[in-house]
C-alpha atoms as a PDB file:
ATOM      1  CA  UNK A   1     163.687 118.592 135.511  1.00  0.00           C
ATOM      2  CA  UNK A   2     163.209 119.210 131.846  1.00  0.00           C
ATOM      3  CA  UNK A   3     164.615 116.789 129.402  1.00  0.00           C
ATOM      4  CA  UNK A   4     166.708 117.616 126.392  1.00  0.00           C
ATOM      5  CA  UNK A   5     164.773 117.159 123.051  1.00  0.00           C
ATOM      6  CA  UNK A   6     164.974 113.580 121.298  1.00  0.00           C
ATOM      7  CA  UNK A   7     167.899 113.999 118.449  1.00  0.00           C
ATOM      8  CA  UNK A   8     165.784 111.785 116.371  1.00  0.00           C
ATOM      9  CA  UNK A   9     162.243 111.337 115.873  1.00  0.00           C
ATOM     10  CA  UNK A  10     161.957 108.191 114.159  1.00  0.00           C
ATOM     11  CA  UNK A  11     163.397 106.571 116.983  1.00  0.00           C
ATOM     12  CA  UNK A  12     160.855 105.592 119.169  1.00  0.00           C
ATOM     13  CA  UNK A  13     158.678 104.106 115.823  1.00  0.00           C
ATOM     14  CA  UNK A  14     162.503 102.131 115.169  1.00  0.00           C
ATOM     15  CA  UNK A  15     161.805 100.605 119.398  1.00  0.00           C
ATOM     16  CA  UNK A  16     158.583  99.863 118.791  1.00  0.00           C
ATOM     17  CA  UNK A  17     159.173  98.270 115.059  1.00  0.00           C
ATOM     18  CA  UNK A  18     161.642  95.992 116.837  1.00  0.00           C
ATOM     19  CA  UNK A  19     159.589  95.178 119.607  1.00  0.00           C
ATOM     20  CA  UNK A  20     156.630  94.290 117.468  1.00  0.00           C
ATOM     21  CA  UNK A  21     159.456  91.920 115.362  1.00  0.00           C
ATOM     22  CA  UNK A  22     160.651  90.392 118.487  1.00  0.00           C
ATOM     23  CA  UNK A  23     156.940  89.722 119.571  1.00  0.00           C
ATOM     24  CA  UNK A  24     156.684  87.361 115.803  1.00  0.00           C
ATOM     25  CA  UNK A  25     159.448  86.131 116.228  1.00  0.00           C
ATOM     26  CA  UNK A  26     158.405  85.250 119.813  1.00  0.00           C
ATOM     27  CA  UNK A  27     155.140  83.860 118.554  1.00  0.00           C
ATOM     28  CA  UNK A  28     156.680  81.846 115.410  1.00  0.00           C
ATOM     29  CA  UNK A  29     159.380  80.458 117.869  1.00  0.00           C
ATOM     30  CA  UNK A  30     156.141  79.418 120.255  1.00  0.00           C
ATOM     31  CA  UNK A  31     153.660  78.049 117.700  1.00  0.00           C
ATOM     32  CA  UNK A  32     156.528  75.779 116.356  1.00  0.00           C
ATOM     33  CA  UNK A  33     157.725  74.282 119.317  1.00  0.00           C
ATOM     34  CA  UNK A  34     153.861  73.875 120.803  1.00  0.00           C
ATOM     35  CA  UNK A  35     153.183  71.908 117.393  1.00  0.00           C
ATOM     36  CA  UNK A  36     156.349  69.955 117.903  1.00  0.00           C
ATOM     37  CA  UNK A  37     155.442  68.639 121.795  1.00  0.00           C
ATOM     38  CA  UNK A  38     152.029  68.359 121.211  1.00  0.00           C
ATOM     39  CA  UNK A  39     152.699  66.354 118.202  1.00  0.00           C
ATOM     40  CA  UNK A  40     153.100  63.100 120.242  1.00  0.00           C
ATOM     41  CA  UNK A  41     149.754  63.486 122.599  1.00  0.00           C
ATOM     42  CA  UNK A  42     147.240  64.767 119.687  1.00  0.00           C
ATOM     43  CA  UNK A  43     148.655  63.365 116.653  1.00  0.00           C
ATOM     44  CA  UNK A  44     148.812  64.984 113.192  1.00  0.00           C
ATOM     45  CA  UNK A  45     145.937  66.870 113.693  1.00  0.00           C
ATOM     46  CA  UNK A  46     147.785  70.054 115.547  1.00  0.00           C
ATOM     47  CA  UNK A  47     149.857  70.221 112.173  1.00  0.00           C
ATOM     48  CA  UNK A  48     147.159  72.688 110.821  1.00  0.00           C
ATOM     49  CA  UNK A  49     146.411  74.915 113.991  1.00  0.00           C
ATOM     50  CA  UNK A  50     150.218  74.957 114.232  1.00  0.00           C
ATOM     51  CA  UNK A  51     150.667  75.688 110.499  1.00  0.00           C
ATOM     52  CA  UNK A  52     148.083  78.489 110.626  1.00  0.00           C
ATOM     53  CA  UNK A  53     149.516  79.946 114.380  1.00  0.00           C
ATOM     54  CA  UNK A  54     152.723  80.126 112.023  1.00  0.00           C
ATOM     55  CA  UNK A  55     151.622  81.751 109.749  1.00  0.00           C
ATOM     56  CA  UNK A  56     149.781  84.303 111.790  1.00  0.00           C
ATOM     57  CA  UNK A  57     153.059  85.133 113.277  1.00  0.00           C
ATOM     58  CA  UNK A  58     154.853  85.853 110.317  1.00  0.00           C
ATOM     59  CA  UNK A  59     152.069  88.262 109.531  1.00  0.00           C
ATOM     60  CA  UNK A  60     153.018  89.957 112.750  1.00  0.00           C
ATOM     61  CA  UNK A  61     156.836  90.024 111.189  1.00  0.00           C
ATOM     62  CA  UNK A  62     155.843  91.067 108.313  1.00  0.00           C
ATOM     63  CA  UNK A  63     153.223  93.920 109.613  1.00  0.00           C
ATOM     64  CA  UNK A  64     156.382  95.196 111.818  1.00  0.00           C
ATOM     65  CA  UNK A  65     158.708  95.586 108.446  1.00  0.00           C
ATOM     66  CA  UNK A  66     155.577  97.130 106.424  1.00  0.00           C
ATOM     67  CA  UNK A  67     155.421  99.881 109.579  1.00  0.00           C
ATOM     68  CA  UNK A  68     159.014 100.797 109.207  1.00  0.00           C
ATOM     69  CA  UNK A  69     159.037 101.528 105.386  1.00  0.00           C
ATOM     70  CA  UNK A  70     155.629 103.399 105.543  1.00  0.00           C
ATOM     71  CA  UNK A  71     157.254 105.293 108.765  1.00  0.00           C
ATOM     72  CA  UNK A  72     160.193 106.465 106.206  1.00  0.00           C
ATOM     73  CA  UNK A  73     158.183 106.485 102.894  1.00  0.00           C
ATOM     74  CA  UNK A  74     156.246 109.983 104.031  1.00  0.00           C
ATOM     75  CA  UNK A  75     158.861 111.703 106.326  1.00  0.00           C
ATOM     76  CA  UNK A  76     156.579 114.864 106.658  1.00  0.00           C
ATOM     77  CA  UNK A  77     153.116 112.888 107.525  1.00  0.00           C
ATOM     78  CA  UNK A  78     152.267 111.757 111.215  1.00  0.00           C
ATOM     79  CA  UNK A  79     153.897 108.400 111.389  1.00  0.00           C
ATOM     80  CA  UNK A  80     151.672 105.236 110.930  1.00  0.00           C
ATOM     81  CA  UNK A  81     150.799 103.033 114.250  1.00  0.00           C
ATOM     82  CA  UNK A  82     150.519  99.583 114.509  1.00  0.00           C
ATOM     83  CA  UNK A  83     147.915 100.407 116.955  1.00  0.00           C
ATOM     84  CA  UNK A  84     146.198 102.575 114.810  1.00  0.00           C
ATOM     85  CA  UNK A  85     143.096  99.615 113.202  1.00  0.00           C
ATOM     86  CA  UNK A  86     143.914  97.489 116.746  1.00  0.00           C
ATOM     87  CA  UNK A  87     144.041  94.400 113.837  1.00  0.00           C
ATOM     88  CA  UNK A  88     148.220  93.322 114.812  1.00  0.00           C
ATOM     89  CA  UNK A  89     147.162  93.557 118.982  1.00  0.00           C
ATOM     90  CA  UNK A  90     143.828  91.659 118.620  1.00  0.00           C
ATOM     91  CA  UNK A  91     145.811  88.619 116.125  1.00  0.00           C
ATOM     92  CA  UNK A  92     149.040  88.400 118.719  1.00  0.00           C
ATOM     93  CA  UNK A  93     146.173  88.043 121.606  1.00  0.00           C
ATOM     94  CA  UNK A  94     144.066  85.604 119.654  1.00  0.00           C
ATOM     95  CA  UNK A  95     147.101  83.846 118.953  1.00  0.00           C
ATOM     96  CA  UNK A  96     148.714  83.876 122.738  1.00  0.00           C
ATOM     97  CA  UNK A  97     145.383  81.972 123.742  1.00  0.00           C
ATOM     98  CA  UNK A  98     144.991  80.118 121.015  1.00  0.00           C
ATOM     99  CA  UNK A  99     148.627  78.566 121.839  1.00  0.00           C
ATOM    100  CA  UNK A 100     147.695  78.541 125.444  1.00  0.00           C
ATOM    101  CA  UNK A 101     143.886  76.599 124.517  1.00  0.00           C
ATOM    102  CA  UNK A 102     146.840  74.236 122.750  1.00  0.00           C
ATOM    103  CA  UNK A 103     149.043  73.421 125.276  1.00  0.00           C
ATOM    104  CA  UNK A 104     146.095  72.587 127.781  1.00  0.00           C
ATOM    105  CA  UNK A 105     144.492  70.357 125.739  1.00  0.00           C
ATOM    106  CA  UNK A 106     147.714  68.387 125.232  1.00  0.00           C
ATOM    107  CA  UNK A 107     148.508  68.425 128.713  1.00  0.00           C
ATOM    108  CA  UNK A 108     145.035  66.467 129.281  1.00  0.00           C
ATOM    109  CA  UNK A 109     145.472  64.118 126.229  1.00  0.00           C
ATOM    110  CA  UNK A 110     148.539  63.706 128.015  1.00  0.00           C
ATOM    111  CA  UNK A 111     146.900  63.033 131.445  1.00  0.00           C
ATOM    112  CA  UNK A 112     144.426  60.794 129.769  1.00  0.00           C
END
């Protein structure tokens, strides 16, 4: 079966703009309420890590909104990637553990 042509081009760049947003918002949404429970078990010392995983997420928000007004800046040029420089994949990883290195070490203050 052959399917029809897309009717608009920019669309899958708009799905994966909105999934890189939801991923920051994801992220932001993550680092703030890791910060928050881990607050009580390690003290104010996870106020930096959790200020700086905050910021790193907004980055990712803000890299997502950048991609969309380059994508529709220069119509006729191939469309810019996210994945192009691998820099917004390799911060939302480093982040993901980063939160995850977080939460374990709380959990064995915690225990502890």
């Amino acid at each position: 079966m052959v399917w029809p042509p897309v009717g608009d081009p920019a669309a899958p760049l708009e799905r994966t703009t909105l999934a890189w947003r939801r991923t920051g918002l994801a992220l932001l949404i993550g680092a703030l309420t890791i910060g928050r429970l881990t607050l009580d078990a390690l003290g104010p010392a996870v106020v930096v890590p959790t200020a700086l995983a905050a910021a790193l997420a907004g980055w990712v928000i803000i890299a997502a909104l950048r991609t969309r007004r380059l994508a529709r800046a220069h119509p006729g040029e191939p469309s810019f990637s996210v994945l192009t420089d691998g820099r917004l994949p390799a911060v939302v990883a480093a982040l993901v553990g980063a939160l995850a290195l977080g939460e374990v070490l709380a959990a064995v203050a915690h225990l502890l």
